[in-house]
C-alpha atoms as a PDB file:
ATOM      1  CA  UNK A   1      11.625 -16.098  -3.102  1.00  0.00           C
ATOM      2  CA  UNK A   2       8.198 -16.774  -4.894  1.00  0.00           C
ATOM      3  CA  UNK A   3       5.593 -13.477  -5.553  1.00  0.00           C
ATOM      4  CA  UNK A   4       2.783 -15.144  -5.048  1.00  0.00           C
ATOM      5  CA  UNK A   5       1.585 -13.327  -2.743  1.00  0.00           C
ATOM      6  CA  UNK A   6       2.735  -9.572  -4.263  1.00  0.00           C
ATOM      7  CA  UNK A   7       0.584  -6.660  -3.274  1.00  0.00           C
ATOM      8  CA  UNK A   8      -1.250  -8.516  -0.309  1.00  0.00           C
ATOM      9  CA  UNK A   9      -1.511  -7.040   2.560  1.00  0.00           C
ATOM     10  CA  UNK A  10      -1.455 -10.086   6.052  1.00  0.00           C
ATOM     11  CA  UNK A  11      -2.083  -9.466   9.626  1.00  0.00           C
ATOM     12  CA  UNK A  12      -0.875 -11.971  12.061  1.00  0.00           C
ATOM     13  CA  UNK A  13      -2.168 -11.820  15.519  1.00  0.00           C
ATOM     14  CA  UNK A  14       0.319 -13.396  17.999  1.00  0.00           C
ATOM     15  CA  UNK A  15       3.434 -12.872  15.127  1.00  0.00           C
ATOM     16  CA  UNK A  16       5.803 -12.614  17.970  1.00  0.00           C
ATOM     17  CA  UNK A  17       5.144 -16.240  18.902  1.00  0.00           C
ATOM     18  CA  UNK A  18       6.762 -19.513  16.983  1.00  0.00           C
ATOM     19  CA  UNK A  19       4.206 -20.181  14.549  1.00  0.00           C
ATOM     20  CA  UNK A  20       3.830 -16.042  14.239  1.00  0.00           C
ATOM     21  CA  UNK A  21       7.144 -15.262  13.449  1.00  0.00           C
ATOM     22  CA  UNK A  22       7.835 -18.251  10.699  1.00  0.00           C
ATOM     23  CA  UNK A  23       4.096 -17.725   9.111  1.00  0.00           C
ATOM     24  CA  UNK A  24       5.378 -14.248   8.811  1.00  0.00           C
ATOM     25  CA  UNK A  25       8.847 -14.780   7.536  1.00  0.00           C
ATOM     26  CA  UNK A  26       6.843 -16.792   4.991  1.00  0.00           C
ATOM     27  CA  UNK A  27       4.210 -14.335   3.798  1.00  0.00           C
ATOM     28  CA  UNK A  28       6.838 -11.515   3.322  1.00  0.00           C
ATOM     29  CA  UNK A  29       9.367 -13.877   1.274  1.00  0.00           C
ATOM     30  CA  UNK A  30       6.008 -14.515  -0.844  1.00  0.00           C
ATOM     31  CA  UNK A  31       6.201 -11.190  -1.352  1.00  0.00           C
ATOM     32  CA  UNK A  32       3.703  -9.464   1.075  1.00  0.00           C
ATOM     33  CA  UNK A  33       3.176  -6.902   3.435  1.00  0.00           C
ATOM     34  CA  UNK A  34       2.885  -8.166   6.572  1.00  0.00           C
ATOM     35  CA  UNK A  35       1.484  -6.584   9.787  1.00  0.00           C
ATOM     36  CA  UNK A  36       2.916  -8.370  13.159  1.00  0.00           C
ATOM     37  CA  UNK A  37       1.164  -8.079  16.200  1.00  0.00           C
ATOM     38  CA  UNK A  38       2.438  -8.425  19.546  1.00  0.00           C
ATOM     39  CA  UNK A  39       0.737  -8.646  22.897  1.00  0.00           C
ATOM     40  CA  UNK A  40       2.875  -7.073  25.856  1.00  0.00           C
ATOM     41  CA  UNK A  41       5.725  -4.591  23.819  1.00  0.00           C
ATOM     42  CA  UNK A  42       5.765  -3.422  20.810  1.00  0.00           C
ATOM     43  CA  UNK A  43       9.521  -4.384  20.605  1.00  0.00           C
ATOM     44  CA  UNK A  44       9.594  -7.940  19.952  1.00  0.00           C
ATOM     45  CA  UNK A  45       6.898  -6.780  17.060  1.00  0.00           C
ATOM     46  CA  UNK A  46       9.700  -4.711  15.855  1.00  0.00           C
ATOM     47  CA  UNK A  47      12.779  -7.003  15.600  1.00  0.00           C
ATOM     48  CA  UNK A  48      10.761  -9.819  14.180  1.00  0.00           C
ATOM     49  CA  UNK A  49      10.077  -6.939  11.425  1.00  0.00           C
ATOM     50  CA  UNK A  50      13.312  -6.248  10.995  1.00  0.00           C
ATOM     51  CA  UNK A  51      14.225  -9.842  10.038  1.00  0.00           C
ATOM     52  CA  UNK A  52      11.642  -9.598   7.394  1.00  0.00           C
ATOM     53  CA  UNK A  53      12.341 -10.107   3.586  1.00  0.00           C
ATOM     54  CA  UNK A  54      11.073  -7.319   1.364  1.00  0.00           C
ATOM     55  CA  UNK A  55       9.613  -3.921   2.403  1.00  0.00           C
ATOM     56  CA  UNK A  56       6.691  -2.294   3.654  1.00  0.00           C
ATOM     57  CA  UNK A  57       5.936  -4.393   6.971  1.00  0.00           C
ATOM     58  CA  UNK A  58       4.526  -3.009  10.232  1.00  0.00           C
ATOM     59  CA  UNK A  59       4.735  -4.122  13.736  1.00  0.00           C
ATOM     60  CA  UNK A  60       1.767  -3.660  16.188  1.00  0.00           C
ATOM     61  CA  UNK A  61       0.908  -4.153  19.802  1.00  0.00           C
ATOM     62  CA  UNK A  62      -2.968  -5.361  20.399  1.00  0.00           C
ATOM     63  CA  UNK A  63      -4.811  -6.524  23.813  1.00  0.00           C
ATOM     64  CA  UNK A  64      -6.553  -9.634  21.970  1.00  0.00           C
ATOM     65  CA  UNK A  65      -9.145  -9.989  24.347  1.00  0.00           C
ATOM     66  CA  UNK A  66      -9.799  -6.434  24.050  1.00  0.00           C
ATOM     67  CA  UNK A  67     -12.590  -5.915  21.094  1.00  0.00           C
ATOM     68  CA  UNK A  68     -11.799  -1.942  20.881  1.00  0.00           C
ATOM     69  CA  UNK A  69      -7.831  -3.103  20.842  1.00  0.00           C
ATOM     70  CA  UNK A  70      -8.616  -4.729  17.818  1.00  0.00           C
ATOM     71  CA  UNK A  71     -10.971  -2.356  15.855  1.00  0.00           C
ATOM     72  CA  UNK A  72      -8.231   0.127  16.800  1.00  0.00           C
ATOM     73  CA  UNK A  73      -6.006  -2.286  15.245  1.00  0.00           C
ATOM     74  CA  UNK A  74      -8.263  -2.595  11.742  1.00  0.00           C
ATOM     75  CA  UNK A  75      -8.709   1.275  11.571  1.00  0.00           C
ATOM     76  CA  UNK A  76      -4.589   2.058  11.972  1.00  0.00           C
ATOM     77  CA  UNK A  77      -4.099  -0.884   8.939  1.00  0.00           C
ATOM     78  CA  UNK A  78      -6.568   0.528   7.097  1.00  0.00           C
ATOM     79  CA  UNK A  79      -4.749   3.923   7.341  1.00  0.00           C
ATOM     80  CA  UNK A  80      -1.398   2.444   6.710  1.00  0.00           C
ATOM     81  CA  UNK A  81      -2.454  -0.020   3.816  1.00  0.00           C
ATOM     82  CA  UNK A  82      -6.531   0.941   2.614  1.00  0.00           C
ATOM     83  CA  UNK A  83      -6.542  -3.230   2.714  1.00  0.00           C
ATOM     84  CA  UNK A  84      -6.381  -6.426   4.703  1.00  0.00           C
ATOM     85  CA  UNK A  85      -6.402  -9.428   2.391  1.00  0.00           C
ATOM     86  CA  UNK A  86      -5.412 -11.823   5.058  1.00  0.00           C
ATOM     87  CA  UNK A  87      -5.998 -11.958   8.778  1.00  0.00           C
ATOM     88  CA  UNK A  88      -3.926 -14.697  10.651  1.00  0.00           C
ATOM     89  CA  UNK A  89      -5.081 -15.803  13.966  1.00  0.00           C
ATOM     90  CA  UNK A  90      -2.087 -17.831  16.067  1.00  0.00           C
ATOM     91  CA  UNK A  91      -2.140 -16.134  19.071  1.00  0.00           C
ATOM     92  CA  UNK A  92      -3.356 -18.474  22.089  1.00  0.00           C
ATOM     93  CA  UNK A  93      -3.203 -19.610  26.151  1.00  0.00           C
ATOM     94  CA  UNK A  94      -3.058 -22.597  27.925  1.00  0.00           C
ATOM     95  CA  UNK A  95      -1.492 -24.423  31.183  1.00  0.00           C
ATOM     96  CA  UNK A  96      -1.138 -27.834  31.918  1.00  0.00           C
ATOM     97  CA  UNK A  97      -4.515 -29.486  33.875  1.00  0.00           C
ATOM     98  CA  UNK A  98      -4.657 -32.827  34.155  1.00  0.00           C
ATOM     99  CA  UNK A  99      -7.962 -34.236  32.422  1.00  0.00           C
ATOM    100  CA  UNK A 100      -9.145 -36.165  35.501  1.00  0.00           C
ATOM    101  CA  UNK A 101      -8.409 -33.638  38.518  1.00  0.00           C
ATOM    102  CA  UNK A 102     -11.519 -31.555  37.821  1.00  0.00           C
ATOM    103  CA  UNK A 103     -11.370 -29.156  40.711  1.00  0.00           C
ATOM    104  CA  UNK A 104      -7.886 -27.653  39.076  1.00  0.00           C
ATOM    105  CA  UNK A 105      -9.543 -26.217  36.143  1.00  0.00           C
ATOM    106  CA  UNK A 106     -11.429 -23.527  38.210  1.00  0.00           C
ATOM    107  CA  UNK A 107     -13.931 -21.085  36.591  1.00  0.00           C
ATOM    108  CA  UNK A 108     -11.394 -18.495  35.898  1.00  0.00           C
ATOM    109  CA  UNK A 109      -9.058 -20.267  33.963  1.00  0.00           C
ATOM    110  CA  UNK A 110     -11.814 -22.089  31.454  1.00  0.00           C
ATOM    111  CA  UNK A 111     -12.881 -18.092  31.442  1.00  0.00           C
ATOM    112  CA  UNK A 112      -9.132 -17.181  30.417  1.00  0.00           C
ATOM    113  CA  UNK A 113      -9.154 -20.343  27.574  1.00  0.00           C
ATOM    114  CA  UNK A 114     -11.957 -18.929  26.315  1.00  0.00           C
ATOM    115  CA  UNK A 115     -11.290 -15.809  26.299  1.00  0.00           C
ATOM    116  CA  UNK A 116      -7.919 -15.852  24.623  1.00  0.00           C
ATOM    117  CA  UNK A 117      -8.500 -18.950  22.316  1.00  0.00           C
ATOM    118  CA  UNK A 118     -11.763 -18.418  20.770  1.00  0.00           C
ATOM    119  CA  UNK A 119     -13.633 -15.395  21.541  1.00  0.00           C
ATOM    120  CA  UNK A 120     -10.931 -13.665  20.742  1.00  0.00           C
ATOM    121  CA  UNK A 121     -10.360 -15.013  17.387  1.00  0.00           C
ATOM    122  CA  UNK A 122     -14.280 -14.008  16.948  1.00  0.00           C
ATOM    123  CA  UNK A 123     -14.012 -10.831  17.906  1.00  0.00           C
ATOM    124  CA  UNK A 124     -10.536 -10.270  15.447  1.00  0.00           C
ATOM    125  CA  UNK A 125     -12.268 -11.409  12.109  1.00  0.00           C
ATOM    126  CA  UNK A 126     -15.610  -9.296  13.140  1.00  0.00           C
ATOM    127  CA  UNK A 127     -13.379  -6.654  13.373  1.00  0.00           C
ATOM    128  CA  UNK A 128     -11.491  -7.077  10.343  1.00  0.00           C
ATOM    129  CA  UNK A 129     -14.605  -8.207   7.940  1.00  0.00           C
ATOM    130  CA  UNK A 130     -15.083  -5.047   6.399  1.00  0.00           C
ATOM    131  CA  UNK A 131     -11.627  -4.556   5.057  1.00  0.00           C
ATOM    132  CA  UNK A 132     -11.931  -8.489   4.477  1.00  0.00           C
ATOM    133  CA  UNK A 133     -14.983  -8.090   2.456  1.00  0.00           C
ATOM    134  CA  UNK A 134     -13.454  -5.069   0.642  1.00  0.00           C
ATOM    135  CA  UNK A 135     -11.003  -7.091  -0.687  1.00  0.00           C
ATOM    136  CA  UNK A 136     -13.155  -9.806  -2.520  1.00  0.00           C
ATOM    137  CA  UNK A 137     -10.697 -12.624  -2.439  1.00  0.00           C
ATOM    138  CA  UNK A 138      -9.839 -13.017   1.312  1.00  0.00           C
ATOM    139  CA  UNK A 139      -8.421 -15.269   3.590  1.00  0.00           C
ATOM    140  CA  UNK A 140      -9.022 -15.664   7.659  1.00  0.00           C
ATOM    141  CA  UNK A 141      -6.577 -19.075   8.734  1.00  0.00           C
ATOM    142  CA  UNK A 142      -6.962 -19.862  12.551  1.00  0.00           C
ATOM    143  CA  UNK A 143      -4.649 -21.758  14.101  1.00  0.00           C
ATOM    144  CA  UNK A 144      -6.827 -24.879  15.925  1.00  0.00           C
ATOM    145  CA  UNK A 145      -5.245 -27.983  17.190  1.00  0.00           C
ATOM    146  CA  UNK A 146      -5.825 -31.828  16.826  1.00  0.00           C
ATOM    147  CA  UNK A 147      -6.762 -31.438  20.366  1.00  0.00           C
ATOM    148  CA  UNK A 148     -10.151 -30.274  19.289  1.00  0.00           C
ATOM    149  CA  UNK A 149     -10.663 -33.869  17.961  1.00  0.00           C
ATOM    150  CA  UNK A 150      -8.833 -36.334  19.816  1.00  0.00           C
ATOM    151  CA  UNK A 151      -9.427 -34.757  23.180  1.00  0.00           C
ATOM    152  CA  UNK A 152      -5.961 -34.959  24.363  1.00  0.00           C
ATOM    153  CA  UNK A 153      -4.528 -31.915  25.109  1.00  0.00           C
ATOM    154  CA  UNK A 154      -3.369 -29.382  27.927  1.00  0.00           C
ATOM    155  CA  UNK A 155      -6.544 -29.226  29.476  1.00  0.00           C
ATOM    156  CA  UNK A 156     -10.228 -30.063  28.861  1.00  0.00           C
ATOM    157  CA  UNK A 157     -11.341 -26.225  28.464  1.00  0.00           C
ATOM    158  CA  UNK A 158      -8.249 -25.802  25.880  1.00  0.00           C
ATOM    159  CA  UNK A 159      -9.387 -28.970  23.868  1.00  0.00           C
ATOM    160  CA  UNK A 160     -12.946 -27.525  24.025  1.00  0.00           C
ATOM    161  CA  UNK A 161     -11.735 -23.782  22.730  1.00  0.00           C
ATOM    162  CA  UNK A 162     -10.159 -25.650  19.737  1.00  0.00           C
ATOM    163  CA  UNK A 163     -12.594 -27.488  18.637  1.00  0.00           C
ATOM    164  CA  UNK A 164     -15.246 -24.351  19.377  1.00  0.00           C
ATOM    165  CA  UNK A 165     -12.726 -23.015  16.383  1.00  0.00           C
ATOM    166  CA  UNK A 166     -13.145 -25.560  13.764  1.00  0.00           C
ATOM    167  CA  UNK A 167     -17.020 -25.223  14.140  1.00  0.00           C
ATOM    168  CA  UNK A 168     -16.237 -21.715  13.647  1.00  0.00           C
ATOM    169  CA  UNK A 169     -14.559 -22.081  10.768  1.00  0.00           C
ATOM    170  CA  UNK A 170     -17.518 -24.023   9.431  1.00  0.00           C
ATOM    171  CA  UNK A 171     -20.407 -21.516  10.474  1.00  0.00           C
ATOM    172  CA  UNK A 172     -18.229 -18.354   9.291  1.00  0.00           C
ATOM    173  CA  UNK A 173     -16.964 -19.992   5.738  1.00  0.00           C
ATOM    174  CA  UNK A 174     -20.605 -20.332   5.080  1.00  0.00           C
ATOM    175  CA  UNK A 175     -21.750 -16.963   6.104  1.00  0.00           C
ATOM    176  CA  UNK A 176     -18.910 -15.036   5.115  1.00  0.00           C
ATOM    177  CA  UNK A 177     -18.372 -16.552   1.307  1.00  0.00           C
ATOM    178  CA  UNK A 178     -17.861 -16.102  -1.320  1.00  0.00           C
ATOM    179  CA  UNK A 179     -15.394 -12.931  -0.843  1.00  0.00           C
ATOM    180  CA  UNK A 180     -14.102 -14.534   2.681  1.00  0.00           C
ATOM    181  CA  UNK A 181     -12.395 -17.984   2.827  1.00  0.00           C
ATOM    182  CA  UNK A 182     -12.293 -19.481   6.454  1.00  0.00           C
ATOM    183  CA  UNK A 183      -9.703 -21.946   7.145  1.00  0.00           C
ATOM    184  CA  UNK A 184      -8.117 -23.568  10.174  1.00  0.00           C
ATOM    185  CA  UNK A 185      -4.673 -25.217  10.673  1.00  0.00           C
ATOM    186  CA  UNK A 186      -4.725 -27.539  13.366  1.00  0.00           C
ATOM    187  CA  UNK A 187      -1.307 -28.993  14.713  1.00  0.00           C
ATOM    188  CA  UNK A 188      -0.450 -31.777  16.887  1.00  0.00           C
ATOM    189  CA  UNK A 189       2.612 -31.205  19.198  1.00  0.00           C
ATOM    190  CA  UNK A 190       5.157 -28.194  17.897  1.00  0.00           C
ATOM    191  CA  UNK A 191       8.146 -27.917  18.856  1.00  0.00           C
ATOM    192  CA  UNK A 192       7.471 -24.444  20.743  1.00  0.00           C
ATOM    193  CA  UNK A 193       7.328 -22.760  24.432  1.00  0.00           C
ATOM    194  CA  UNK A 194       3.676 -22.661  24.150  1.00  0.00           C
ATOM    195  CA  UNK A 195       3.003 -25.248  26.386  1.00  0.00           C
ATOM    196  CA  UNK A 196       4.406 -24.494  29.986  1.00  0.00           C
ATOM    197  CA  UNK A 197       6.349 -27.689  31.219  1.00  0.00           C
ATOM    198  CA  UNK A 198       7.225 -29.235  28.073  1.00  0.00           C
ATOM    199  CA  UNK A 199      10.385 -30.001  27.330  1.00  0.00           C
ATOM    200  CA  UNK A 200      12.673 -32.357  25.346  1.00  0.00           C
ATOM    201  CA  UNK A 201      12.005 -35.264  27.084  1.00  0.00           C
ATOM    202  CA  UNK A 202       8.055 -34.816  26.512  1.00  0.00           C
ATOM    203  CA  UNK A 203       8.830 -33.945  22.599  1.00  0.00           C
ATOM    204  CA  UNK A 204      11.072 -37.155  22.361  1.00  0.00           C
ATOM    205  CA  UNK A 205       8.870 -39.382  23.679  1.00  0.00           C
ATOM    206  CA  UNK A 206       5.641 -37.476  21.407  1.00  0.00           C
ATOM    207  CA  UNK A 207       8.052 -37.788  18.601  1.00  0.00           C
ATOM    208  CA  UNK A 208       8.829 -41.792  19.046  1.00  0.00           C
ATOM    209  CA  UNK A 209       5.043 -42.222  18.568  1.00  0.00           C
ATOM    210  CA  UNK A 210       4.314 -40.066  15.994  1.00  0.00           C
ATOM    211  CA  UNK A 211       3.959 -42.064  12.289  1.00  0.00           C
ATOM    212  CA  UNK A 212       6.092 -39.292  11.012  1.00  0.00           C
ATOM    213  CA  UNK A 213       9.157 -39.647  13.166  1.00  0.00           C
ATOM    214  CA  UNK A 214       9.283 -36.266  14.918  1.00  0.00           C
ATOM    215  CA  UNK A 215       7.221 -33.694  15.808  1.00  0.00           C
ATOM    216  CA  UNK A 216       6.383 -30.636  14.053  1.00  0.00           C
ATOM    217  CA  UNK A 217       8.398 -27.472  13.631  1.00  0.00           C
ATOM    218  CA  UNK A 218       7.116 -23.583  13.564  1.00  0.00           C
ATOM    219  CA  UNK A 219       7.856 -24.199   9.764  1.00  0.00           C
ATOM    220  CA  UNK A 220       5.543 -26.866   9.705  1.00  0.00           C
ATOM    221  CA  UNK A 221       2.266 -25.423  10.039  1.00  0.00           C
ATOM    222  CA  UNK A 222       3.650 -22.086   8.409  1.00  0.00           C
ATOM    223  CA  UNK A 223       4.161 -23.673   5.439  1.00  0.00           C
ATOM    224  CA  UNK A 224       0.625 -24.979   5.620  1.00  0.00           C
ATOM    225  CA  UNK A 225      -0.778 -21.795   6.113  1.00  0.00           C
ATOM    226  CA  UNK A 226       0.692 -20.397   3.328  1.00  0.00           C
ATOM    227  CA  UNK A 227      -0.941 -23.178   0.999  1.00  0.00           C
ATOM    228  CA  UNK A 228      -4.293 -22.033   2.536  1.00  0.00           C
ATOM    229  CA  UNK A 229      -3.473 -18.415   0.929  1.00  0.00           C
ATOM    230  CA  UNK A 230      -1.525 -19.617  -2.415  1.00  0.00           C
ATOM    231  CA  UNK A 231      -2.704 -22.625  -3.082  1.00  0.00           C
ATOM    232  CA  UNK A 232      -6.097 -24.271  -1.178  1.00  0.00           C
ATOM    233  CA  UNK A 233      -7.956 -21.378  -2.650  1.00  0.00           C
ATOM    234  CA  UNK A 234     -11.282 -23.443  -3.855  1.00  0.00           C
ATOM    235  CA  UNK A 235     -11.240 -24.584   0.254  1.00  0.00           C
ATOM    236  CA  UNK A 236     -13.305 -22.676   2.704  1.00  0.00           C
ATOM    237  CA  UNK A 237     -14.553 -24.118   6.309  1.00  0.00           C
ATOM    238  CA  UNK A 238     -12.034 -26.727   6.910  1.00  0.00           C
ATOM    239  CA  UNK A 239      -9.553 -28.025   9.329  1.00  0.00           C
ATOM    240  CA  UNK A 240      -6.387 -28.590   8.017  1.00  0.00           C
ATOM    241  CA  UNK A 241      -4.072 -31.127  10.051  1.00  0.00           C
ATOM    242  CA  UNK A 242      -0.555 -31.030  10.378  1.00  0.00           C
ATOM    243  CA  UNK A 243       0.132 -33.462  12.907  1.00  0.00           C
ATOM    244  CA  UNK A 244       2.839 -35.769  11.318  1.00  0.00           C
ATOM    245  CA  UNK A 245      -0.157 -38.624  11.981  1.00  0.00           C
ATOM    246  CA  UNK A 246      -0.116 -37.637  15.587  1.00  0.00           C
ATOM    247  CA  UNK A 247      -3.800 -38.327  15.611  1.00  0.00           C
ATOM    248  CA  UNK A 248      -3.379 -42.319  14.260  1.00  0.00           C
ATOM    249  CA  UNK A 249      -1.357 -42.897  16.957  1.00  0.00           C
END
């Protein structure tokens, strides 16, 4: 157990999810206080705080999509803490489409994709810069997907969300520097549930193609979003791929 990251203060939106949970198993072994998020109950928040290393964690439920959800959510950590030194986006939607039947991606669900996968990412770090900018040394990390550059992905509107993401990782680590850093982690195929449909037959046969031998793990991409926060720290307005070389494929 490292203290690298002693005294910080992380919120992770979608925490109860695969990436969530080991990004925030990492962060409080690092030695911070971490605040998980959870969409529908609060419980799942809970027990994934309870697993947590160290002390002084905090488990919250917030309505993404909902802007007042989330300035509710800044104003309760800023009671709780007085700080927010890093704000952890992983929370995201999608459902299978296939690229070529056009009528299947109907107006509502590209409204849903972009609801949950970017605009609400936005409208999380707008309402978080103040205690951001407090800080003077901040971090947002966004998880994107290679999806944003290759194309291939769930669905056209999802690949378009992502890669909506790692422009705005560009625009905001321009305009928010130099007390925000803006980084994005963008993995290929994780061994999750995020994906409806997916099982092990898809991951073997992703994982057979893959330079790397396998696909990646929860770990995976929570390891490299730690680096963003301990390590990367002269980086701002990237995308960071974890993909195993998914994308050379």
């Amino acid at each position: 157990m490292s203290n690298l990251l002693q005294g910080k203060v992380a919120v992770i939106l979608g925490g109860t999810g695969g990436i969530g949970v080991a990004t925030a198993k990492r962060f409080a072994a690092a030695g911070a206080s971490v605040v998980v998020c959870g969409q529908r109950d609060n419980g799942k928040a809970e027990r994934v705080v309870q697993s947590l290393p160290g002390q002084g964690h905090m488990a919250k439920r917030v309505t993404i999509t909902d802007s007042e959800s989330l300035s509710r959510l800044a104003n309760e950590v800023r009671a709780q803490y007085g700080r927010t030194d890093i704000l952890i986006n992983t929370a995201g939607f999608t459902k299978p489409v296939k690229h070529a039947d056009l009528d299947a991606l109907t107006d509502d669900l590209i409204d849903e994709i972009m609801r949950v996968n970017w605009r609400a990412q936005f409208a999380a770090i707008r309402a978080f810069r103040s205690l951001l900018d407090e800080a003077g040394d901040a971090l947002v990390v966004n998880v994107s997907s290679i999806s944003a550059t290759t194309g291939v992905g769930s669905n056209i509107a999802y690949c378009a969300a992502k890669a909506g993401l790692d422009v705005m990782a560009a625009s905001l680590g321009r305009a928010l520097a130099p007390r925000i850093r803006v980084l994005n982690v963008a993995p290929g195929v994780v061994d999750t549930s995020f994906v409806p449909g997916r099982g092990a037959d898809f991951n073997d046969k992703v994982a057979a193609t893959t330079p790397l031998g396998r696909i990646g793990t929860p770990e995976d991409i929570a390891d490299a979003i730690e680096a963003c926060a301990t390590h990367l720290k002269f980086s701002t307005g990237v995308t960071i791929v974890v993909d195993g070389g998914r994308r050379l494929g």
